[in-house]
C-alpha atoms as a PDB file:
ATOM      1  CA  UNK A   1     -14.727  -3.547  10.219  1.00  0.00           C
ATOM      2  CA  UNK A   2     -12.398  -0.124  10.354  1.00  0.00           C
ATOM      3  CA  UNK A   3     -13.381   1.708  13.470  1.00  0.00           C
ATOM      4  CA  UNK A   4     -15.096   5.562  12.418  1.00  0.00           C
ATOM      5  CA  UNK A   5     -12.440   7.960  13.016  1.00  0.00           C
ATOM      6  CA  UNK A   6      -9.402   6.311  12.049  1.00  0.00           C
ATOM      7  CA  UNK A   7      -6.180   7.530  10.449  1.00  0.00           C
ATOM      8  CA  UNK A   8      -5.848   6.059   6.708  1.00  0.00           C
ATOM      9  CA  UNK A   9      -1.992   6.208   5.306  1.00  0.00           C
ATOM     10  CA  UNK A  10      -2.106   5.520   1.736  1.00  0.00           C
ATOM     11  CA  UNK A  11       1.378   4.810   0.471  1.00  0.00           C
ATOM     12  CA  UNK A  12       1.601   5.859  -3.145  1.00  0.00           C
ATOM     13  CA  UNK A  13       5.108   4.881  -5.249  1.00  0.00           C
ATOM     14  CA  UNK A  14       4.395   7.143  -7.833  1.00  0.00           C
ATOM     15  CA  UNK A  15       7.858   8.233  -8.629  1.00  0.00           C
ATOM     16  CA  UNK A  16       8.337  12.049 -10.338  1.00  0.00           C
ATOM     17  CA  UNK A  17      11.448  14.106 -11.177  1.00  0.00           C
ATOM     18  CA  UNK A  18      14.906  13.348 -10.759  1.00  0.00           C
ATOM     19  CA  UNK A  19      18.201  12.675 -12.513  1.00  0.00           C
ATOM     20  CA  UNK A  20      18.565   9.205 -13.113  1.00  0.00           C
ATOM     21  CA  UNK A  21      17.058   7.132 -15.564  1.00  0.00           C
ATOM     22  CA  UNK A  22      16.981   4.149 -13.450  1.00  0.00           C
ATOM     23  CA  UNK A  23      15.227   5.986 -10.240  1.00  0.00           C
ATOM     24  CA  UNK A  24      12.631   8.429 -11.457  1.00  0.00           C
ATOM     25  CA  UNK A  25      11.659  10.274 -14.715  1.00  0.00           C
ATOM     26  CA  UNK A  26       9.380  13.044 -15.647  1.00  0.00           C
ATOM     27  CA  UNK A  27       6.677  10.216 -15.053  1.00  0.00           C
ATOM     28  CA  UNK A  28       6.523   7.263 -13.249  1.00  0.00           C
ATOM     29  CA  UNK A  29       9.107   4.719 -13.276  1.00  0.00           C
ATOM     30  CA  UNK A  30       9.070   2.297 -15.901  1.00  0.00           C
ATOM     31  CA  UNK A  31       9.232  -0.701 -13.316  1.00  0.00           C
ATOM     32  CA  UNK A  32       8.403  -1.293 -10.133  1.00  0.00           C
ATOM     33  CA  UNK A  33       4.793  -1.052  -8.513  1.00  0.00           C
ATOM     34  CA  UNK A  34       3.757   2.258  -9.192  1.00  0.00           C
ATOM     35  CA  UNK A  35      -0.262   2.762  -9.590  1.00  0.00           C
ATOM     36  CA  UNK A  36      -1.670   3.881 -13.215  1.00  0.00           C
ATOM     37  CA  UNK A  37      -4.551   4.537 -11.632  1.00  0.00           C
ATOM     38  CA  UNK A  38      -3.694   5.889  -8.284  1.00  0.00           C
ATOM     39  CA  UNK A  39      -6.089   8.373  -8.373  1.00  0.00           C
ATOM     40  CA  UNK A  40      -9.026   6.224  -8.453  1.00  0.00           C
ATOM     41  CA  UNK A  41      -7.705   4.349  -5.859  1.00  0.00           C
ATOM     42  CA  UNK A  42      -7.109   7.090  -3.616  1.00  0.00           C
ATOM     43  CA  UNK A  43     -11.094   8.089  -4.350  1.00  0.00           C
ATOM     44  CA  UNK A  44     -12.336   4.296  -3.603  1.00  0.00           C
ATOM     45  CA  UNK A  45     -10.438   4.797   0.033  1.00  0.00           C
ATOM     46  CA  UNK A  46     -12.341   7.976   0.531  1.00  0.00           C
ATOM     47  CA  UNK A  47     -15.718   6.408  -0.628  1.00  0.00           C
ATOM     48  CA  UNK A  48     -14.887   3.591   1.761  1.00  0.00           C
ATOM     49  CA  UNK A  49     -13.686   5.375   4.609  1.00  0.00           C
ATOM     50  CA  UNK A  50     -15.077   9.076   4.150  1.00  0.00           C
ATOM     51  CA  UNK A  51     -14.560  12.091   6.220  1.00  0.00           C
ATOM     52  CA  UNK A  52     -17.546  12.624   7.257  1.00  0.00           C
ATOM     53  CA  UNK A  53     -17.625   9.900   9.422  1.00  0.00           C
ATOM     54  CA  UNK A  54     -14.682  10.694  10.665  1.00  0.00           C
ATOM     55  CA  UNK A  55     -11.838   9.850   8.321  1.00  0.00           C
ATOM     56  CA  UNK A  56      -8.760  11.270   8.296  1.00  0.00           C
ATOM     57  CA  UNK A  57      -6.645  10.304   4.861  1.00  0.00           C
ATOM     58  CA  UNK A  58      -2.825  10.940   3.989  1.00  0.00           C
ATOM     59  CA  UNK A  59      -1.152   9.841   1.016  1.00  0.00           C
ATOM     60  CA  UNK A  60       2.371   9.239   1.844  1.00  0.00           C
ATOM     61  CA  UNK A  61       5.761   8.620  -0.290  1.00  0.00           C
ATOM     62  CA  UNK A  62       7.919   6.630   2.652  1.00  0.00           C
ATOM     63  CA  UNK A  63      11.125   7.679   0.212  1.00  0.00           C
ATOM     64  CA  UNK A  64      10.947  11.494   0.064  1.00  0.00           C
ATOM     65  CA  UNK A  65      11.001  11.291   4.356  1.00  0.00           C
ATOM     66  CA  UNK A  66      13.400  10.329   6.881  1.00  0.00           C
ATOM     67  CA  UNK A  67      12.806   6.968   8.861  1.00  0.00           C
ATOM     68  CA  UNK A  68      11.539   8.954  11.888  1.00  0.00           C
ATOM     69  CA  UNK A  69       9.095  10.809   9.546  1.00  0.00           C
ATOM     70  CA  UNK A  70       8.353   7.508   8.343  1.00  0.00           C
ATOM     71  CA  UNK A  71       7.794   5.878  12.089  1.00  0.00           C
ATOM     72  CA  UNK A  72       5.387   8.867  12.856  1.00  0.00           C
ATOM     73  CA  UNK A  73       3.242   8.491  10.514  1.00  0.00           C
ATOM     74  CA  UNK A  74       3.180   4.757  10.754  1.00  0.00           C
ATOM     75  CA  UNK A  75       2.529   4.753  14.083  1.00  0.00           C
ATOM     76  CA  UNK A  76      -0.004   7.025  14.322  1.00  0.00           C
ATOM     77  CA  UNK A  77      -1.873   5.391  11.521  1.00  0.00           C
ATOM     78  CA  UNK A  78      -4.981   2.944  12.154  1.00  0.00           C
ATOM     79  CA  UNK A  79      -4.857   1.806   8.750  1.00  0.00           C
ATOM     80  CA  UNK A  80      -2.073   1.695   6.303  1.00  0.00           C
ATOM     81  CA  UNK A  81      -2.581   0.551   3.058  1.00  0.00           C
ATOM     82  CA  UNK A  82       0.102   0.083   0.062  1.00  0.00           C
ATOM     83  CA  UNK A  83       1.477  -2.188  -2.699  1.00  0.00           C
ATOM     84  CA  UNK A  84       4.031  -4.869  -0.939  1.00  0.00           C
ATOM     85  CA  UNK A  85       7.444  -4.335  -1.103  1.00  0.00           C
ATOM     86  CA  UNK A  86      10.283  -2.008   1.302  1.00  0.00           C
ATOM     87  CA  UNK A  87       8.093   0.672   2.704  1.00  0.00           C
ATOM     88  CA  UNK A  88       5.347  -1.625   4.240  1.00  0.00           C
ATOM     89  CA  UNK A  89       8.419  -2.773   6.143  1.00  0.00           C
ATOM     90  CA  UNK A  90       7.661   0.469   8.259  1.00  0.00           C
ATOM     91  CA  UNK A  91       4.535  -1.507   9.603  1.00  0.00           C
ATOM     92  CA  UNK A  92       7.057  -2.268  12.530  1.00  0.00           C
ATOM     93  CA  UNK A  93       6.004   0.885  13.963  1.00  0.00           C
ATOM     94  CA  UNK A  94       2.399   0.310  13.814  1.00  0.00           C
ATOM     95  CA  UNK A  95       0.492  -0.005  17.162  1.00  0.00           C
ATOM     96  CA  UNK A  96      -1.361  -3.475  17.933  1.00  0.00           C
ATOM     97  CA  UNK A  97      -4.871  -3.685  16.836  1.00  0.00           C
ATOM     98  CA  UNK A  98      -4.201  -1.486  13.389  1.00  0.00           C
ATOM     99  CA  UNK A  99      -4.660  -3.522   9.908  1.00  0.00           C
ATOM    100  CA  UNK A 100      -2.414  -3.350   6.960  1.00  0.00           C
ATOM    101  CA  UNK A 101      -3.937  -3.658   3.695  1.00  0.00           C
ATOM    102  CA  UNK A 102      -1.452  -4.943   1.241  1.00  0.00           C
ATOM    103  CA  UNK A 103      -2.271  -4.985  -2.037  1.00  0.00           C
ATOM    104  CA  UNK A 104      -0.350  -8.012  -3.720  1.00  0.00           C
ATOM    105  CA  UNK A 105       0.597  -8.352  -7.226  1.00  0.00           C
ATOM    106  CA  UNK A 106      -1.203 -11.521  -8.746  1.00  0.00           C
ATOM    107  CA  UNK A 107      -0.593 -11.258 -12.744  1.00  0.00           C
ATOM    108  CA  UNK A 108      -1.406 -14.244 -13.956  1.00  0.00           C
ATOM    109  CA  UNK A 109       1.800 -16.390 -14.806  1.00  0.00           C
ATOM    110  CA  UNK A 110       3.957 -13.736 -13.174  1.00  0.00           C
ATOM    111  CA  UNK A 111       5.595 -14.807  -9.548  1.00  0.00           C
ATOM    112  CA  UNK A 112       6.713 -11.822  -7.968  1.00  0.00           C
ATOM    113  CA  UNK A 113       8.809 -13.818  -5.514  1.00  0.00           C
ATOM    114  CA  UNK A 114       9.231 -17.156  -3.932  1.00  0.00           C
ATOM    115  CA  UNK A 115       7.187 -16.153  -0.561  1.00  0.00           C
ATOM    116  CA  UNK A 116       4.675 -15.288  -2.700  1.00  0.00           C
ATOM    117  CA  UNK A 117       1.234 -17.000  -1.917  1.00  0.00           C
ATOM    118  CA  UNK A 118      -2.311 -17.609  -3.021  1.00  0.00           C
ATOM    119  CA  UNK A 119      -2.695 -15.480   0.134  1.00  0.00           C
ATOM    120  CA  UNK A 120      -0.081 -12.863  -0.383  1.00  0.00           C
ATOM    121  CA  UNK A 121       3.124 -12.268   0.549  1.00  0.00           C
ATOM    122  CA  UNK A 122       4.075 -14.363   4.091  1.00  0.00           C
ATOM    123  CA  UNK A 123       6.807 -12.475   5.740  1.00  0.00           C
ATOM    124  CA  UNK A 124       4.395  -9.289   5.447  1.00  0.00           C
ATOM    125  CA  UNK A 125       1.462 -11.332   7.335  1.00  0.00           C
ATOM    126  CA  UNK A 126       4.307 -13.042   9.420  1.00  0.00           C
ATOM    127  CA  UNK A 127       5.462  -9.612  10.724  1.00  0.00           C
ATOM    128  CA  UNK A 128       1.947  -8.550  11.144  1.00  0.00           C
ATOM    129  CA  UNK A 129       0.907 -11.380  13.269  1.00  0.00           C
ATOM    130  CA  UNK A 130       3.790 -11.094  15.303  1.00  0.00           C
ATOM    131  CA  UNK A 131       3.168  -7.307  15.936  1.00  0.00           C
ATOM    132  CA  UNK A 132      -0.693  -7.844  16.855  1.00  0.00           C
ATOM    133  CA  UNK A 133      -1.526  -6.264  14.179  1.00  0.00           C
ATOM    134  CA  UNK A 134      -4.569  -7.175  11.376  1.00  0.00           C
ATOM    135  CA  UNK A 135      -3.063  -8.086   7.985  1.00  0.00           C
ATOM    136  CA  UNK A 136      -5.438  -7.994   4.402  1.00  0.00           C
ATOM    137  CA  UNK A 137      -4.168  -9.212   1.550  1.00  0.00           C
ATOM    138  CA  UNK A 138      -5.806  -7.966  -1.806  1.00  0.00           C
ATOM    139  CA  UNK A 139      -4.830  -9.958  -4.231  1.00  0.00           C
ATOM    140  CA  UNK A 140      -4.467  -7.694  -7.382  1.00  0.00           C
ATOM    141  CA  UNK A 141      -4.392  -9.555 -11.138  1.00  0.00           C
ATOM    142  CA  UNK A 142      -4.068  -6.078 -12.945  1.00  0.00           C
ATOM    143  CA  UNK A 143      -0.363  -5.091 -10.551  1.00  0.00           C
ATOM    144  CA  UNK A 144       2.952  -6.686 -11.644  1.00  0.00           C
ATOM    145  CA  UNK A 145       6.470  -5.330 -10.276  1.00  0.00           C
ATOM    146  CA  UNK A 146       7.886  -6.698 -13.807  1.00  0.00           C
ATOM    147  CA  UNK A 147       5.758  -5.461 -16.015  1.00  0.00           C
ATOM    148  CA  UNK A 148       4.622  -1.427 -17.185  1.00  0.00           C
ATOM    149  CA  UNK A 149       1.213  -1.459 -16.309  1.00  0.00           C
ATOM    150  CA  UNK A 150      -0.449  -1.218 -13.175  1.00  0.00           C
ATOM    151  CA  UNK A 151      -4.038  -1.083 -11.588  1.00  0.00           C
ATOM    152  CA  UNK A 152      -5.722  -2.012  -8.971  1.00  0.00           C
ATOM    153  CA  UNK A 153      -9.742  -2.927  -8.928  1.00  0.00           C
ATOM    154  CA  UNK A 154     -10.756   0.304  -7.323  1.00  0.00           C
ATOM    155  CA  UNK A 155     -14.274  -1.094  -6.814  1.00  0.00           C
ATOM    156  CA  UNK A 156     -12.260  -4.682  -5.236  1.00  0.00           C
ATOM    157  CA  UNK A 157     -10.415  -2.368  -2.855  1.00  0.00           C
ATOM    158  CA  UNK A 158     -13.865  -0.300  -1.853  1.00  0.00           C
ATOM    159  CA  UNK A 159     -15.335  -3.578  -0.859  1.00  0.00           C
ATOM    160  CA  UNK A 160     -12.649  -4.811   1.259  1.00  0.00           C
ATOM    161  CA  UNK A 161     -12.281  -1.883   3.120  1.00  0.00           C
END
């Protein structure tokens, strides 16, 4: 179980503003693995992990900082949790003993690559072992990186955590 008082990054890709069609738009991106329902997500965290008993939450856009900005808050998380891809690289600055929660996209008939597993994506749990650090997989049907939409089971995600 997560320890009361921990530090909860929650790495949203939710991608507003900008000048190129291809990065950002007045919305999010068109492609990639940005949340449609981050909200909810963000609330199933708190209902999961709440303040009151000690909780501390930060959303957290690993693009819009600088890597040491990104180290910091990395390392001074307990639990980090985010959809797989180039920012959970930054789990390299985690300390030992915290868990990464990577939420995996697992559209049916859709492989998002070829490390891809029924368990999630290897080199992310490969790093994480090696680091001493506790890996979760979610495995998330409703979260593509090819295709528009994308959830994740807010309720699936409460229960893990």
């Amino acid at each position: 179980p997560i320890q009361p008082r921990s530090a909860v990054l929650l790495l949203s890709r939710q991608c507003t503003g900008g000048v190129s069609a291809t990065a950002c738009s007045d919305g999010p991106v068109e492609r990639g693995r940005n949340l449609d329902n981050f909200d909810e997500v963000v609330e199933a965290v708190r209902h999961a992990l709440p303040l009151k008993q000690g909780f501390a939450h930060c959303t957290f856009r690993a693009e819009e900082h600088a890597v040491a900005a990104q180290a910091s808050h990395f390392e001074a998380a307990d639990v980090v949790i985010g959809i797989i891809g180039a920012g959970l690289a930054n789990l390299l600055f985690m300390r030992p003993g915290s868990i990464v929660v990577a939420l995996h996209p697992a559209r049916p008939r859709v492989s998002f690559s070829v490390y891809s597993s029924r368990c999630g994506q290897s080199y992310f749990w490969h790093m994480a072992a090696q680091l001493g650090l506790r890996f979760w997989a979610l495995l998330c049907p409703e979260l593509s990186v090819f295709e528009g939409s994308n959830r994740v089971d807010a309720a699936d995600l409460q229960a893990l955590l």
